[in-house]
Protein backbone atom coordinates (compact mmCIF):
# COMPACT_ATOMS: atom_id res chain seq x y z
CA UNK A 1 -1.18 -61.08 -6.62
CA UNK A 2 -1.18 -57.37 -7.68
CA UNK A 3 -4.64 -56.71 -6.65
CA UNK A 4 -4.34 -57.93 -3.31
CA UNK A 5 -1.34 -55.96 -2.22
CA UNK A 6 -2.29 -53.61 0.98
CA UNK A 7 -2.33 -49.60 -0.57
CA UNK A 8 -0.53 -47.70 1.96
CA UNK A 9 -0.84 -44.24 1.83
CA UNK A 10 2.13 -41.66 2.57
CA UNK A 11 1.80 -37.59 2.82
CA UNK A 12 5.34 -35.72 2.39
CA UNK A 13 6.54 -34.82 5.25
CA UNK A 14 5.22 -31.02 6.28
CA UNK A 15 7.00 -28.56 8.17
CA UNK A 16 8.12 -25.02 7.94
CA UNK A 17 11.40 -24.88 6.06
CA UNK A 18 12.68 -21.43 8.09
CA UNK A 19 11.28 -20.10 10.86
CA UNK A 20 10.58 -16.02 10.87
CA UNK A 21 8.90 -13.72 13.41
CA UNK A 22 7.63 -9.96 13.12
CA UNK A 23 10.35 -7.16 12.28
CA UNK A 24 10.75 -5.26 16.03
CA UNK A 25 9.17 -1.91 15.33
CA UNK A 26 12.13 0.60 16.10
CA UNK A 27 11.48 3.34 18.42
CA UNK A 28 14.36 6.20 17.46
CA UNK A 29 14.82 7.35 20.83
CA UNK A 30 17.25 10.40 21.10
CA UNK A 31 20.18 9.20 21.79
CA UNK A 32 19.78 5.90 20.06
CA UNK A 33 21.73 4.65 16.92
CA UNK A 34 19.19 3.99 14.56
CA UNK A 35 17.77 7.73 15.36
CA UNK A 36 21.81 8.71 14.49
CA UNK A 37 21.41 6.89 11.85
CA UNK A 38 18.28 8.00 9.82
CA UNK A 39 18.99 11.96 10.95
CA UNK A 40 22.23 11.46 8.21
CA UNK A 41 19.92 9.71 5.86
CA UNK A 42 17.90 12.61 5.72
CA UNK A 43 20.46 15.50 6.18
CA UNK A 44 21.90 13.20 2.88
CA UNK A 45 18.67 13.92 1.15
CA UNK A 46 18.43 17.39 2.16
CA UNK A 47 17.80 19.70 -0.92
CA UNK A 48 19.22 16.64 -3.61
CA UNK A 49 17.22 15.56 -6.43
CA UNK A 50 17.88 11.65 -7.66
CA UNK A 51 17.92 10.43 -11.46
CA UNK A 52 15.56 7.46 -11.49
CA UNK A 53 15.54 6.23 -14.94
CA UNK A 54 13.68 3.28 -16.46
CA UNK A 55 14.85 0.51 -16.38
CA UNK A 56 14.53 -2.38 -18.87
CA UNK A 57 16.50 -5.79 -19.37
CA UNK A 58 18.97 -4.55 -17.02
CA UNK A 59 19.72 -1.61 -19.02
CA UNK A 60 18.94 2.29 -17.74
CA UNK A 61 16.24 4.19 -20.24
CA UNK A 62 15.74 7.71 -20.40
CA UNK A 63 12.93 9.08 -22.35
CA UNK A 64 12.28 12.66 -22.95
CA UNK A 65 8.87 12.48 -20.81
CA UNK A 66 10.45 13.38 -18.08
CA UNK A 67 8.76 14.59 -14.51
CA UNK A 68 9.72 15.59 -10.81
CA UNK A 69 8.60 14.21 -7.65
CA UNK A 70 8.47 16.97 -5.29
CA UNK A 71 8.35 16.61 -1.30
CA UNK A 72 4.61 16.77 -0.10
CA UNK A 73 5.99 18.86 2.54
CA UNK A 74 7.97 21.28 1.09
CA UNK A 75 7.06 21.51 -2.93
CA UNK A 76 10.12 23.49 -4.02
CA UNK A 77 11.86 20.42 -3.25
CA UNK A 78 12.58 18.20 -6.40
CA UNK A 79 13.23 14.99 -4.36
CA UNK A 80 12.97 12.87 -8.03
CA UNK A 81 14.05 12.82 -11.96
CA UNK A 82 12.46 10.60 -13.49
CA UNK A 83 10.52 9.44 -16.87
CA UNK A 84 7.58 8.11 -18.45
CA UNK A 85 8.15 5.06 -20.95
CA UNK A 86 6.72 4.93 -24.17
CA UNK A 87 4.43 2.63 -25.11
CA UNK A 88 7.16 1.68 -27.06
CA UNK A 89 9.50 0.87 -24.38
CA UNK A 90 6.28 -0.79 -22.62
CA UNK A 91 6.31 -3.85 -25.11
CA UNK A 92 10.08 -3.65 -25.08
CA UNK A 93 9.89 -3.90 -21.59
CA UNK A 94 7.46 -7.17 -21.78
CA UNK A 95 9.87 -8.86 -24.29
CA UNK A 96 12.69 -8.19 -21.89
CA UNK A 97 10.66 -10.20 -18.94
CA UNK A 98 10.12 -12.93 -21.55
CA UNK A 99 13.09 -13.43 -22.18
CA UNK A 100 14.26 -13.89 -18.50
CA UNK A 101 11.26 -16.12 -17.79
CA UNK A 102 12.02 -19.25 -18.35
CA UNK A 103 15.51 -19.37 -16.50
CA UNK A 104 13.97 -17.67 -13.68
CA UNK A 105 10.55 -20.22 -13.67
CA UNK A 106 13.54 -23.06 -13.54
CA UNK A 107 15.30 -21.60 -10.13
CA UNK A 108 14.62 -23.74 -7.42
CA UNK A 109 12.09 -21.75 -5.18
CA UNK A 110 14.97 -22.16 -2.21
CA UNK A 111 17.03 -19.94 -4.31
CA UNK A 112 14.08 -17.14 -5.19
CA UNK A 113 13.59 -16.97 -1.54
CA UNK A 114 17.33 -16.82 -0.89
CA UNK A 115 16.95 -13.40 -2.71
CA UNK A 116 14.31 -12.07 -0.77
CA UNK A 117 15.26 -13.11 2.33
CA UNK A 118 18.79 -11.43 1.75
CA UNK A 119 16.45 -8.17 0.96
CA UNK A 120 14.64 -8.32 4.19
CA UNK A 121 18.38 -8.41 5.80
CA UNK A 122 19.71 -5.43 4.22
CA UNK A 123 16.26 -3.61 4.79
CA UNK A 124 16.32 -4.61 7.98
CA UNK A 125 20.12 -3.48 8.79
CA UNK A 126 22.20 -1.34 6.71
CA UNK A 127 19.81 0.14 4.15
CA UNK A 128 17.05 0.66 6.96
CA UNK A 129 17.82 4.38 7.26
CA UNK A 130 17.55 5.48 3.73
CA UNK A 131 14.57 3.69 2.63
CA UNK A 132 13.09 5.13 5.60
CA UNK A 133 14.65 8.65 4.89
CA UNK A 134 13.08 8.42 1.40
CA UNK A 135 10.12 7.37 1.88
CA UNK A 136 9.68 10.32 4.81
CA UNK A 137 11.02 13.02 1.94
CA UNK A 138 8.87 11.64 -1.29
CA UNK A 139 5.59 10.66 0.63
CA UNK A 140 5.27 12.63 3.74
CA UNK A 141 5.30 10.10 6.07
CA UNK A 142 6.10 10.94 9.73
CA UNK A 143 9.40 8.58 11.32
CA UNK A 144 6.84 5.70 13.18
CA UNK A 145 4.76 5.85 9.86
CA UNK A 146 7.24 5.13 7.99
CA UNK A 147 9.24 2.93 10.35
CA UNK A 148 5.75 0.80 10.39
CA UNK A 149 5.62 0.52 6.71
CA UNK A 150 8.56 0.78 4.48
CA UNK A 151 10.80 -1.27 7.23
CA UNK A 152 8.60 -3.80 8.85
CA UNK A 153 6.16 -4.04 7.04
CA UNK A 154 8.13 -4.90 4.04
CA UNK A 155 10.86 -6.89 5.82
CA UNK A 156 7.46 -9.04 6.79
CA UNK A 157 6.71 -9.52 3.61
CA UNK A 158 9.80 -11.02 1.98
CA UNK A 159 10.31 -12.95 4.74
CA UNK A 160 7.05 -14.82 5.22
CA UNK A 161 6.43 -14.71 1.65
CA UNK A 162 10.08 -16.36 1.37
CA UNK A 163 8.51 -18.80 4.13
CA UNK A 164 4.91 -19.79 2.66
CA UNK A 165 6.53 -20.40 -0.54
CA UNK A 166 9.06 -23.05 0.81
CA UNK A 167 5.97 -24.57 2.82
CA UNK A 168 3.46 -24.62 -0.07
CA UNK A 169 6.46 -26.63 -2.25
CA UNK A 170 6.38 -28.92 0.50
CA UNK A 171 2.80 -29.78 0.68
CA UNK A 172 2.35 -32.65 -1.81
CA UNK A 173 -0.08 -35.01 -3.44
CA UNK A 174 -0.72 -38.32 -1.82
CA UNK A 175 1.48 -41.12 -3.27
CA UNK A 176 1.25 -45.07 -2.90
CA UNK A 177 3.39 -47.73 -3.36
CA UNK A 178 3.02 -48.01 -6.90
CA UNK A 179 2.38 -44.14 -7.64
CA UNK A 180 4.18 -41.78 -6.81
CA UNK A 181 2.56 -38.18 -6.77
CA UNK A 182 4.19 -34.70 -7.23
CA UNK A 183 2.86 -31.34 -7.20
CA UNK A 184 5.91 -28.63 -9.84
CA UNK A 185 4.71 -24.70 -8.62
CA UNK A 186 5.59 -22.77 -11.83
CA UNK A 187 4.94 -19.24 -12.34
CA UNK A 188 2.52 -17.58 -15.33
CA UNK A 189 2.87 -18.58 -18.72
CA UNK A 190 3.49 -14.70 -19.31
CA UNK A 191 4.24 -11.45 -17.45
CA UNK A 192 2.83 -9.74 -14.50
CA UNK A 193 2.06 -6.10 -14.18
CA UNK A 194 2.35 -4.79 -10.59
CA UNK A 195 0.85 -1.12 -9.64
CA UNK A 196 1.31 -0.05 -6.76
CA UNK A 197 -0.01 3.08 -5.22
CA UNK A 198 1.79 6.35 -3.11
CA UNK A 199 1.07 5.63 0.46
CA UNK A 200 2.85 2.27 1.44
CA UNK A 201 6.19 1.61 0.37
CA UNK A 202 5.85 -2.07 1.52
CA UNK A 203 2.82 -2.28 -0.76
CA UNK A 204 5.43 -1.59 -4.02
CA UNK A 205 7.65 -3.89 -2.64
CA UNK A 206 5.31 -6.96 -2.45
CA UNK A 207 3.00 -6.15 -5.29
CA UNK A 208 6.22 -6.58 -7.20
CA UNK A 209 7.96 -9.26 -5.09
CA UNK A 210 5.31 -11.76 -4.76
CA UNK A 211 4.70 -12.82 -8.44
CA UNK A 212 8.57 -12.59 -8.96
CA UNK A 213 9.36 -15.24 -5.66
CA UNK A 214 6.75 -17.34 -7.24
CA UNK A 215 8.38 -17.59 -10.61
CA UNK A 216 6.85 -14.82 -12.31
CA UNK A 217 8.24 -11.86 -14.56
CA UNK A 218 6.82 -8.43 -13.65
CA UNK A 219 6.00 -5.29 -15.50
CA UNK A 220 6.59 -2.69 -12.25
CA UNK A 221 4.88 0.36 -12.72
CA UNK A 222 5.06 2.91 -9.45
CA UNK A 223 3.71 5.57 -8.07
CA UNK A 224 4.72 8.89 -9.47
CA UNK A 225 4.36 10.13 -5.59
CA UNK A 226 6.54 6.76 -4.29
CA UNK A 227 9.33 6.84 -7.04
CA UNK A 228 12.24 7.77 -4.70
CA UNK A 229 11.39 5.16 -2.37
CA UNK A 230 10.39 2.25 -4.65
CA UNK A 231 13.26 2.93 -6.50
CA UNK A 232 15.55 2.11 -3.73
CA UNK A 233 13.53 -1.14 -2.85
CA UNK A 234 14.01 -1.98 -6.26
CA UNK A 235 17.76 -1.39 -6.49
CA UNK A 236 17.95 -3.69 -2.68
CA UNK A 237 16.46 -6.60 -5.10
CA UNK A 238 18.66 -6.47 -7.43
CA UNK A 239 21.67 -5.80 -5.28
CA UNK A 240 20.43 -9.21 -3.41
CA UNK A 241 20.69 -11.17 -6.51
CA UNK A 242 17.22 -10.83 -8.49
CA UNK A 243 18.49 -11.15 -12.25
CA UNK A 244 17.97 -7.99 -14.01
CA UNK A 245 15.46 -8.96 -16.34
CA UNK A 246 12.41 -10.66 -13.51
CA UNK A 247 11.01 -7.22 -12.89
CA UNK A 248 11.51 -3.94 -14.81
CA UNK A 249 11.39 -0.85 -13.49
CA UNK A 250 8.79 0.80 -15.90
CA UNK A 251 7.86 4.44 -14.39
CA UNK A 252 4.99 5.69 -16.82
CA UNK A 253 1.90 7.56 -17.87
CA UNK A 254 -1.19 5.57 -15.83
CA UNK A 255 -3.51 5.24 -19.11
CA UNK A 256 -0.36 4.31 -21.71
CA UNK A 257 0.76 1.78 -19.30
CA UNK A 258 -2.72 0.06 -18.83
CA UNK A 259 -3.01 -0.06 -22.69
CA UNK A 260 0.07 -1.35 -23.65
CA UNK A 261 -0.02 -4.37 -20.91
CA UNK A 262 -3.38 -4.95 -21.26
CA UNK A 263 -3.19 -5.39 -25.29
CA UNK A 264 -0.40 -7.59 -25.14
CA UNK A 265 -1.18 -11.64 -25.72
CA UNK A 266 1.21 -12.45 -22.89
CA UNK A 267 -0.63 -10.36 -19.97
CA UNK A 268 -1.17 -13.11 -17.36
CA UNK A 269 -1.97 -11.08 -13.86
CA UNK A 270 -2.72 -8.08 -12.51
CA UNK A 271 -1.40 -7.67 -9.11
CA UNK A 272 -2.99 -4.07 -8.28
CA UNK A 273 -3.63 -1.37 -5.37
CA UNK A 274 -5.48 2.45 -6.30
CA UNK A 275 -8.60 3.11 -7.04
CA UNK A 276 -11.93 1.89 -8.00
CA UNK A 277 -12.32 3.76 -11.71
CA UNK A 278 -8.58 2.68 -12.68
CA UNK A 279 -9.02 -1.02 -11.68
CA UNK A 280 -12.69 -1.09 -13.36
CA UNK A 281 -10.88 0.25 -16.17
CA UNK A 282 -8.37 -2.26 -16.17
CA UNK A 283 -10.55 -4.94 -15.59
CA UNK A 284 -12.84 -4.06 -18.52
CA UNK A 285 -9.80 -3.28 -20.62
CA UNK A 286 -8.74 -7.13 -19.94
CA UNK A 287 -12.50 -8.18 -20.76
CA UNK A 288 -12.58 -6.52 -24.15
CA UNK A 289 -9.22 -8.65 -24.98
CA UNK A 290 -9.48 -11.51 -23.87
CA UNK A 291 -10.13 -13.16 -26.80
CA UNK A 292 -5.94 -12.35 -27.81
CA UNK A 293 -4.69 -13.88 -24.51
CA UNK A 294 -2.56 -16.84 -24.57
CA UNK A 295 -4.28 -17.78 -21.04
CA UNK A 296 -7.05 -16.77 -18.81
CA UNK A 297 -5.60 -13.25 -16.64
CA UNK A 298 -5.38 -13.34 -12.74
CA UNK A 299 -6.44 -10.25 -11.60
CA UNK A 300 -5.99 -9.32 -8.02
CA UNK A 301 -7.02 -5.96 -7.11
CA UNK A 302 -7.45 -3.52 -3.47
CA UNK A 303 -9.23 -0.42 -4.16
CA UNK A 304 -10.51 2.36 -2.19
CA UNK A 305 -12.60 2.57 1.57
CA UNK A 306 -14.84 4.16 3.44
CA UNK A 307 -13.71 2.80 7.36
CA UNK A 308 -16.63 3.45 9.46
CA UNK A 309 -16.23 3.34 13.60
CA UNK A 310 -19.63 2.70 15.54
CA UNK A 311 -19.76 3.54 18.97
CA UNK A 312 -21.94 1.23 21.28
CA UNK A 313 -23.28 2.91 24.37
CA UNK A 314 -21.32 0.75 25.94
CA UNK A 315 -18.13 1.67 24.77
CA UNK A 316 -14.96 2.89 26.74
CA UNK A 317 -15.08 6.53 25.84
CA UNK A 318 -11.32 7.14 25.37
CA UNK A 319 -10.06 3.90 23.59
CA UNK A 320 -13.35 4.59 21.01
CA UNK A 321 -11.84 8.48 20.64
CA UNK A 322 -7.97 7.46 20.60
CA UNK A 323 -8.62 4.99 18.58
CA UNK A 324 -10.66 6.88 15.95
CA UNK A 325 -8.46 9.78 15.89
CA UNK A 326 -5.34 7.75 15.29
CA UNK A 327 -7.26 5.94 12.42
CA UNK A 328 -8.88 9.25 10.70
CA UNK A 329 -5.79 11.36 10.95
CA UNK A 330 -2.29 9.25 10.98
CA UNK A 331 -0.85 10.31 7.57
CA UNK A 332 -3.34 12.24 6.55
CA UNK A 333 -5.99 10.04 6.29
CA UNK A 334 -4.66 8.80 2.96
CA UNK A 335 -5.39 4.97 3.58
CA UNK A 336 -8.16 2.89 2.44
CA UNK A 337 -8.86 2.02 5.62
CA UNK A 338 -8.43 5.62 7.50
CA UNK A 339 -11.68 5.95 9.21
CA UNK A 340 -13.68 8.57 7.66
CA UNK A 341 -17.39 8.40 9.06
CA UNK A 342 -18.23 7.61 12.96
CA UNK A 343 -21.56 6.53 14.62
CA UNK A 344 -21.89 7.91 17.91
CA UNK A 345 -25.11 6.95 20.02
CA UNK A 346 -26.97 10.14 21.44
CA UNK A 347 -26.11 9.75 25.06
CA UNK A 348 -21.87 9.25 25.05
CA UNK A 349 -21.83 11.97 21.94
CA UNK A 350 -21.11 15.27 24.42
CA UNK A 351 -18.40 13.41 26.30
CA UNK A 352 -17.12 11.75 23.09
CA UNK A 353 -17.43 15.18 21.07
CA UNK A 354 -15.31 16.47 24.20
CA UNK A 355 -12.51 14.35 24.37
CA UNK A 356 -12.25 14.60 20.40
CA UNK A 357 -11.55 18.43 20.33
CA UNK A 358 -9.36 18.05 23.02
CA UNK A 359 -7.01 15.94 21.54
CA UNK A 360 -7.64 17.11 18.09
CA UNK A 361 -6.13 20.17 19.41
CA UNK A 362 -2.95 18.42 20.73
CA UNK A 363 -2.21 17.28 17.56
CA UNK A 364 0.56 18.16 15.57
CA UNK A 365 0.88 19.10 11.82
CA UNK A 366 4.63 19.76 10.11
CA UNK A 367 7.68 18.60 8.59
CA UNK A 368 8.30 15.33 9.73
CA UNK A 369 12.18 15.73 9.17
CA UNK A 370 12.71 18.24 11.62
CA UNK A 371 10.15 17.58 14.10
CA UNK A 372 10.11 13.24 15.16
CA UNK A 373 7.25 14.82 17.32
CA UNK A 374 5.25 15.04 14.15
CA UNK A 375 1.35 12.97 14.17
CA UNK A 376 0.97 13.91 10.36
CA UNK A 377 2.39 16.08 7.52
CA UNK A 378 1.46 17.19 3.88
CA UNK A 379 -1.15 15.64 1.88
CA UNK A 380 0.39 13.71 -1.10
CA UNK A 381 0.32 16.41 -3.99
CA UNK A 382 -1.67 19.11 -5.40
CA UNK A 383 -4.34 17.43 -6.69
CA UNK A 384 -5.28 15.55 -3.53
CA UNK A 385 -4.81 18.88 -1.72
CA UNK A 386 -7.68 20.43 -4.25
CA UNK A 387 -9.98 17.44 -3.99
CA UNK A 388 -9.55 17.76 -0.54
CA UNK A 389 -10.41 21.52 -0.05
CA UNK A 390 -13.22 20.87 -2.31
CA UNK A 391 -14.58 18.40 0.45
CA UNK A 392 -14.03 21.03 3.12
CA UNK A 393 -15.77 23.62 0.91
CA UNK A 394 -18.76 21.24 0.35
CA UNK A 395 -18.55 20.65 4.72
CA UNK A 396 -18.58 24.76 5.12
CA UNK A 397 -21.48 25.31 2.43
CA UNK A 398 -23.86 22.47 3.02
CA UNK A 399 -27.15 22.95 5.52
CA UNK A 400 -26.72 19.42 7.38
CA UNK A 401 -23.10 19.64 8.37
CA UNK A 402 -21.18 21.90 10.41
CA UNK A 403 -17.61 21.72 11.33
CA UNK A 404 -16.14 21.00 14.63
CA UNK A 405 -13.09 21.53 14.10
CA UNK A 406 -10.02 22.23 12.09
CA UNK A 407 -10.06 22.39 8.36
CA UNK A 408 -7.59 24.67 6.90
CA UNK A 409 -5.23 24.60 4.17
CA UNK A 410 -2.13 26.02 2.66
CA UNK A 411 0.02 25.09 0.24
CA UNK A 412 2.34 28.17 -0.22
CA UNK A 413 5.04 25.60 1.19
CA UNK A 414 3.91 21.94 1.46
CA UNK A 415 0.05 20.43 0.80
CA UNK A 416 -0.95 21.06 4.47
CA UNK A 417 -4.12 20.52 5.41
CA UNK A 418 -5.20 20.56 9.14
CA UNK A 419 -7.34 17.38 10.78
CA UNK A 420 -10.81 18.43 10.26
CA UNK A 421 -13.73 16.69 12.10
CA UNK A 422 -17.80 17.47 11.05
CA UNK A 423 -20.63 16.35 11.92
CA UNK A 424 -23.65 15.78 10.21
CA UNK A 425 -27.39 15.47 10.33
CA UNK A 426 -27.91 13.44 7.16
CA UNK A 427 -26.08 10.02 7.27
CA UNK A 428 -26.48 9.74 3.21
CA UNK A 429 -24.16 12.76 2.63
CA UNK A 430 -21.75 12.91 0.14
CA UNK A 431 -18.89 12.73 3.00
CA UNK A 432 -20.57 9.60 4.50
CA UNK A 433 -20.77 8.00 1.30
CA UNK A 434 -17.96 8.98 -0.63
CA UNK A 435 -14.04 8.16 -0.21
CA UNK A 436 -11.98 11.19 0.61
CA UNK A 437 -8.04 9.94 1.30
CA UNK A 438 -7.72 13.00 3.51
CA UNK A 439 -8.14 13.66 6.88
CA UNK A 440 -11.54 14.74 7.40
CA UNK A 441 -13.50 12.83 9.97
CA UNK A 442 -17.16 12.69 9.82
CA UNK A 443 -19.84 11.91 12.93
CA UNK A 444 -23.29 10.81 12.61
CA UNK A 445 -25.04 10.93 15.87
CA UNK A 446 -27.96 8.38 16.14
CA UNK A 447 -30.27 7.07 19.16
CA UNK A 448 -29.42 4.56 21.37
CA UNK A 449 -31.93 2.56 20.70
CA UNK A 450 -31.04 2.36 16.85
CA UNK A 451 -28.28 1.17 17.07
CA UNK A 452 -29.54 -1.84 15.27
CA UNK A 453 -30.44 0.07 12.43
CA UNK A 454 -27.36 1.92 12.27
CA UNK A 455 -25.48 -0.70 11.32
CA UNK A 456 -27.67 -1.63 8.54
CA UNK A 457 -27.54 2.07 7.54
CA UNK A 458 -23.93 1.40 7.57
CA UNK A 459 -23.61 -1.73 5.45
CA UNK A 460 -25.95 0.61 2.30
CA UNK A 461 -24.40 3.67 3.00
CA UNK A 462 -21.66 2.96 0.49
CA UNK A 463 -20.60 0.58 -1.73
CA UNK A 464 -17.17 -0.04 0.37
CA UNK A 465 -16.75 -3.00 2.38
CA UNK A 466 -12.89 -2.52 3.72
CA UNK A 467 -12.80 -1.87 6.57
CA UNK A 468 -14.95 -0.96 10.10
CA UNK A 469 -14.46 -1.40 13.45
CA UNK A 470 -17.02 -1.44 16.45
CA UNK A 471 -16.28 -0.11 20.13
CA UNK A 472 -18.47 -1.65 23.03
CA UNK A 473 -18.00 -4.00 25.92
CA UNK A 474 -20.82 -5.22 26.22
CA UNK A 475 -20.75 -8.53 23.33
């Protein structure tokens, strides 16, 4: 009889569908071909200025909002044309990605991956150089910066995206004999809107990328400061078979963007990395209308940091100053997760404050075109470079900190500004509490036998919770 049939259970079958492994970081050795290689990309570059247009349904928009993108480096140099949309274009832009959704939801997730695995070839081989070369000439970033991020970092994330996407379409229900049970992965009833910030081109990439591997359209809106470089990762997807309408290209005015896709009754996600007031905004602006939405909003958002390094007294001197140094001051500092405030106990702090102004003095500010020998260039653009000085002006003026060393700034030619390190005798300062995205290091100096305290002082300090890191060998 049917009730006394045994109920086997069965699990389909897991395994990984493709294996993938961590781009090799290139090392551009003179004398070696990728080194040939990205020298032309930039000598390409040299003193040109590229039409980036928006782009919607497939079709190029210009709009007569139109800005420059100018090399952080060297300011004279227009490295971008480009435009803001409309609002108007905005919603024409979200009808566009409606209309593709449905075909694209269909596509078998083997062949969405297909796409981005193709990108993560081409980035990885012949188109290596110039994303590299832009994203060196529009952001600033020195060659192993940029190597780090805008090659490997993003050829990691097609491919294990492209990966964890075949897996999770593997992992099923259970099933019995006389049921079978299947798990369909669709995307968002809806569009996505992806904004990505300056200072990783990988970021634009996958805050794009994701949602559209997963089925998803996507409202892209870049960086101002990365539009030469997101630009070309956007052209790579489409030259590796994306359809035209999954993502548009939709280059615009911060505030006019937010409103338009956040008013719209087919917003469906947020996929978002900047800072804290513009993803409150955001978040409140989807609050306020969420009564119009045809579903409930994903919102996924990383904001800003205030990386803190604590120094045990039992810490290895140089790796806790090499590695501080490399965190405060590679690009800039302009990371969420730069280190800007270290904790140094009382008895390492003259042989830790020595080693820090020794190698703060080896290191090397410039244009990181011309010199590979480069540890940092330019900050971003003249408003970072005035927030910035303001910081150092508040470090010169107030009674509790002094400065150690560094802290000038020109911008005649590029947004320089040199690695500045202070130290202070209030932990609750401004520059302990506040994000900066520049590189300014700051150095508390508290008793040994504190240090217990200290890292509660650290934890209500400031409302970030990014990153940290603590250096000690004893556990």
């Amino acid at each position: 009889p049917f009730l006394s049939r045994p109920c086997r259970r069965r699990r389909w079958q897991h395994g990984s569908a493709i294996q993938v492994t961590n781009e090799p970081i290139l090392e551009f050795k003179p004398g070696s071909p990728e080194r040939a290689a990205l020298q032309k990309a930039l000598a390409d570059l040299k003193g040109k200025t590229e039409d980036i247009p928006c782009v919607i349904g497939g079709e190029e928009v210009w709009t007569p909002t139109v800005r420059y993108q100018l090399s952080p480096f060297n300011h004279a140099h227009k490295v971008a044309k480009y435009c803001y949309a409309s609002k108007e274009l905005i919603n024409k832009a979200i009808n566009a990605a409606l209309a593709a959704r449905k075909e694209w939801d269909l596509k078998p997730v083997q062949d969405r991956a297909q796409i981005f695995l193709k990108a993560a070839d081409m980035l990885s081989g012949p188109r290596r150089a110039e994303v590299l070369a832009k994203t060196m000439v529009g952001q600033g970033k020195t060659v192993i910066q940029a190597e780090i991020d805008a090659a490997a970092e993003l050829i990691d994330f097609f491919r294990f995206n492209a990966k964890y996407a075949l897996e999770l379409e593997q992992s099923q229900p259970l099933s019995v004999d006389i049921s079978t049970n299947s798990m369909v992965y669709r995307g968002l009833e809806g569009f996505v809107a992806a904004v990505s910030p300056f200072n990783f081109t990988a970021i634009g990439g996958n805050l794009a990328g994701a949602p559209a591997l997963m089925g998803n359209v996507v409202l892209w809106k870049p960086s101002d400061a990365a539009l030469l470089s997101s630009y070309a990762v956007y052209r790579i997807l489409l030259e590796a078979g994306l359809p035209p309408g999954v993502v548009q290209f939709v280059p615009s005015d911060g505030p006019d963007f937010g409103d338009a896709v956040t008013s719209s009754e087919h917003f469906c996600g947020l996929n978002f990395t900047g800072s804290v007031p513009t993803f409150k905004r955001l978040w409140k602006q989807v609050s306020d209308n969420l009564d119009r939405y045809r579903n409930f909003p994903r919102l996924a958002g990383e904001c800003g940091g205030k990386n803190f390094h604590v120094v045990h007294s039992s810490a290895d001197v140089g790796s806790a100053v090499n590695g501080t140094l490399r965190s405060a001051f590679e690009f800039g500092g302009q990371k969420c997760s730069a280190c800007s405030r270290l904790y140094a106990p009382a008895s390492l702090w003259p042989h830790i404050k020595e080693k820090l102004l020794e190698e703060h003095g080896k290191i090397k500010v410039g244009d990181p075109t011309q010199d590979f020998g480069t540890f940092f260039s330019a900050v971003i653009d003249a408003k970072s470079f005035a927030r910035i000085r303001g910081w150092l002006q508040h470090a010169r003026s107030s009674p509790s900190l002094t400065v150690l060393a560094g802290g000038g700034c020109d911008d005649s030619v590029g947004y320089f500004v040199e690695p500045c390190i202070v130290e202070s005798t209030d932990p609750r300062d401004p520059i302990m509490r506040e994000e900066i995205f520049g590189p300014i290091l700051t150095v508390f100096v508290y008793p040994d036998n504190r240090y217990s305290e200290v890292l509660e002082l650290i934890d209500t300090t400031t409302p970030y919770g990014l990153t940290g890191a603590i250096f000690a060998r004893e556990k």
